[in-house]
C-alpha atoms as a PDB file:
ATOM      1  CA  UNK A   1      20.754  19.508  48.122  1.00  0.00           C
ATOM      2  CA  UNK A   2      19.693  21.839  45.102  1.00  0.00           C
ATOM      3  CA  UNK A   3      19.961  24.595  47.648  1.00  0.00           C
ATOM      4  CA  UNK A   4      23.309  23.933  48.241  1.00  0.00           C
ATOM      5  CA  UNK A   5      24.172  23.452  44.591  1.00  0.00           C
ATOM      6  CA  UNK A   6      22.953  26.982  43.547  1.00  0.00           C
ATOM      7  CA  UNK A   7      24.949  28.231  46.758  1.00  0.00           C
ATOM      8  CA  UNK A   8      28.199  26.597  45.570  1.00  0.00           C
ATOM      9  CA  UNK A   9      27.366  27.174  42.152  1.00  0.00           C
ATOM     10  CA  UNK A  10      26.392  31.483  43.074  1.00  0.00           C
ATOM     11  CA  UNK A  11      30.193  31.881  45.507  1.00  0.00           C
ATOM     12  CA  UNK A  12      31.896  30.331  42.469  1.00  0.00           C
ATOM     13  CA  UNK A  13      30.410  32.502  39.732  1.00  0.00           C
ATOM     14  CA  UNK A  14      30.928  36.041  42.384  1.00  0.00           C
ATOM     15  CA  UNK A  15      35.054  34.083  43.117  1.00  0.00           C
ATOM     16  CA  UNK A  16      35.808  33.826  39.298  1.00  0.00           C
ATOM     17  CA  UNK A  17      34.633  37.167  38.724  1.00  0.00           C
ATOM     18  CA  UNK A  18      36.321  39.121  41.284  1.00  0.00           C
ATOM     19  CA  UNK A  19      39.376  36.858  39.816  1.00  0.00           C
ATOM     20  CA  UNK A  20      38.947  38.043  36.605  1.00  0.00           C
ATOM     21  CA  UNK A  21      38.386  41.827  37.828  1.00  0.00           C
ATOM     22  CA  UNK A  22      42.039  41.905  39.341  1.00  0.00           C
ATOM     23  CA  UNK A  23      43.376  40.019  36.566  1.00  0.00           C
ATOM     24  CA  UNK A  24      42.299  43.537  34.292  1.00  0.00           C
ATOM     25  CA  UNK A  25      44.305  45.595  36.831  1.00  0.00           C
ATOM     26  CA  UNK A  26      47.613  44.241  35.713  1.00  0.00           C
ATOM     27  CA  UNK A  27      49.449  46.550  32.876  1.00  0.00           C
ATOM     28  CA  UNK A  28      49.308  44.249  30.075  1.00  0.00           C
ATOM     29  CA  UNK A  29      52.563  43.653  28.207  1.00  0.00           C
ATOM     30  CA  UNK A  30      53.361  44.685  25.071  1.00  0.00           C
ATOM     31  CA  UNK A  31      53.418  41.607  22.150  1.00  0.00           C
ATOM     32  CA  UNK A  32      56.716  40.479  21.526  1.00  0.00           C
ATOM     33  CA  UNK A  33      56.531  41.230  17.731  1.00  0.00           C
ATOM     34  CA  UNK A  34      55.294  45.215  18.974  1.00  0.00           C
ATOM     35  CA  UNK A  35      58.887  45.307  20.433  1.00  0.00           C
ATOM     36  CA  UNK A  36      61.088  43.306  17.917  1.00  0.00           C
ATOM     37  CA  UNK A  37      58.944  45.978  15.607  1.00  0.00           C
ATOM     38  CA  UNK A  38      60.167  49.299  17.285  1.00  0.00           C
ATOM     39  CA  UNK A  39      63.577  47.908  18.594  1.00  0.00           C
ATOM     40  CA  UNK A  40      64.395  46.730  14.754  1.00  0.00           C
ATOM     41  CA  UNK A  41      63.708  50.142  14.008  1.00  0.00           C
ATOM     42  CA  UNK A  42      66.023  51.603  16.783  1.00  0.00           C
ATOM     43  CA  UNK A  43      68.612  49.293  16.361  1.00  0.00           C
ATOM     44  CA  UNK A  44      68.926  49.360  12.483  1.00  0.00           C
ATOM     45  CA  UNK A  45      71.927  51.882  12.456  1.00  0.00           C
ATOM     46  CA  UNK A  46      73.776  49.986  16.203  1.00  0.00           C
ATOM     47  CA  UNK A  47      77.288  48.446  15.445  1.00  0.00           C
ATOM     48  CA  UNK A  48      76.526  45.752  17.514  1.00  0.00           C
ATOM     49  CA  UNK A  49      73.104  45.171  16.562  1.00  0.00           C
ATOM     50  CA  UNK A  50      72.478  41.927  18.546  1.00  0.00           C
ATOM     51  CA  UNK A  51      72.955  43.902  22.088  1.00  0.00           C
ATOM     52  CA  UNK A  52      71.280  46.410  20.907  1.00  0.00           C
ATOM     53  CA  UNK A  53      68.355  44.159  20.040  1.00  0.00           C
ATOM     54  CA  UNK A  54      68.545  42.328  23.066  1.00  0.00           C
ATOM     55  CA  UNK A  55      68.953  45.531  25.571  1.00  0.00           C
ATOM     56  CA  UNK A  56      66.538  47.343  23.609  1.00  0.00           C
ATOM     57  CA  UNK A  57      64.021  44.024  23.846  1.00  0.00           C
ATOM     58  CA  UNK A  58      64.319  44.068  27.872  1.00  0.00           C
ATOM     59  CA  UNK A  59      63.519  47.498  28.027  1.00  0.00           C
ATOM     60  CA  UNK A  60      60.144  47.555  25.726  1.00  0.00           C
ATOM     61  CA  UNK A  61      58.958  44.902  27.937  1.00  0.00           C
ATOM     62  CA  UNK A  62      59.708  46.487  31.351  1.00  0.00           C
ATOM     63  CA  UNK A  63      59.088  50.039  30.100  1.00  0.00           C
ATOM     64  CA  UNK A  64      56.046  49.608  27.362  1.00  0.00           C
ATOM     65  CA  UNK A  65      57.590  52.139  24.996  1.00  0.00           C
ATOM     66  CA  UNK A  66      60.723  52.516  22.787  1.00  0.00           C
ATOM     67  CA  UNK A  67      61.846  56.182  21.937  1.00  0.00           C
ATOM     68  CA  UNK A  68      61.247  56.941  18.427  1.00  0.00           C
ATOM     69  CA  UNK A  69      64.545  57.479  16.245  1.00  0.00           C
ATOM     70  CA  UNK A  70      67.646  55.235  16.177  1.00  0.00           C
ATOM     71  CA  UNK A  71      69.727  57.319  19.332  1.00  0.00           C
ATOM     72  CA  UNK A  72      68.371  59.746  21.620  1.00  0.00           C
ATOM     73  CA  UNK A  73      65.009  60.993  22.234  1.00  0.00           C
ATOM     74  CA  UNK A  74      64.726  58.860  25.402  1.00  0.00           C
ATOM     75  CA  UNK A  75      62.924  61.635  27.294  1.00  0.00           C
ATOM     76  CA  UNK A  76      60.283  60.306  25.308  1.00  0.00           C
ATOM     77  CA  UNK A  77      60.154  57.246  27.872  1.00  0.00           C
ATOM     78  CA  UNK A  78      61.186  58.475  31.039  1.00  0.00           C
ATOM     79  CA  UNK A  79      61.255  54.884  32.520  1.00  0.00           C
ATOM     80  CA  UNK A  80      63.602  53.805  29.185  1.00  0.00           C
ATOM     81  CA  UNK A  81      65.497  57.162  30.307  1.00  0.00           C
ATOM     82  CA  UNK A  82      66.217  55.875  33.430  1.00  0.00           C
ATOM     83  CA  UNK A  83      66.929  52.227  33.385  1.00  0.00           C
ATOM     84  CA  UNK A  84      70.815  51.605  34.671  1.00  0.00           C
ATOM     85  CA  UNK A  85      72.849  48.612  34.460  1.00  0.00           C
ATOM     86  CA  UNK A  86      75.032  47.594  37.496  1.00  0.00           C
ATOM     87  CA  UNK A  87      77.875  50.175  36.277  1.00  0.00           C
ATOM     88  CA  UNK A  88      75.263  52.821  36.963  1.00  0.00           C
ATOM     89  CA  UNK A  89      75.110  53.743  32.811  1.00  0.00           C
ATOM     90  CA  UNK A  90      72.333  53.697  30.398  1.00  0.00           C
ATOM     91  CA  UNK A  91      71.127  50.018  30.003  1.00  0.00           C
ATOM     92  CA  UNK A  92      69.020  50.780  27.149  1.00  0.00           C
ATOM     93  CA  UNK A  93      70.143  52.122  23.791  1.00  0.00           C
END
């Protein structure tokens, strides 16, 4: 019985490890208040400043960066760059 225990006990320890090990593979995301941060910053100067939040908020959390500035510069973040919406144009600002 005790050798059974320690077996059970040993497979779940190695399980929850290896769990944890792939777990640290994902990309983490950035925090939301990182992005509501930089895309305050971006948008500060957009006409329509709640799309431009909200576009610009979908795009930090795909792409992990927001190009500094508040238009252009988006070769800074290719994947920002190259983000299209379904009319094939720029999603993000």
């Amino acid at each position: 019985m005790k050798l059974a225990l320690a077996t059970l006990l040993l497979v779940s320890l190695v399980l929850s490890s290896s769990l944890h090990a792939m777990a640290g593979g994902l990309s983490p995301q950035p925090a939301p208040s990182s992005c509501d941060t930089k895309c305050g910053a971006r948008c500060k100067d957009a006409g329509v400043k709640d799309r431009c939040l909200k576009y610009c908020g979908i795009c930090c959390q795909k792409c992990q960066c927001v190009p500094s500035g508040t238009y252009g510069n988006k070769l800074e973040c290719p994947c920002y760059n190259d983000m299209k919406n379904s009319k094939g144009t720029a999603k993000c600002p």
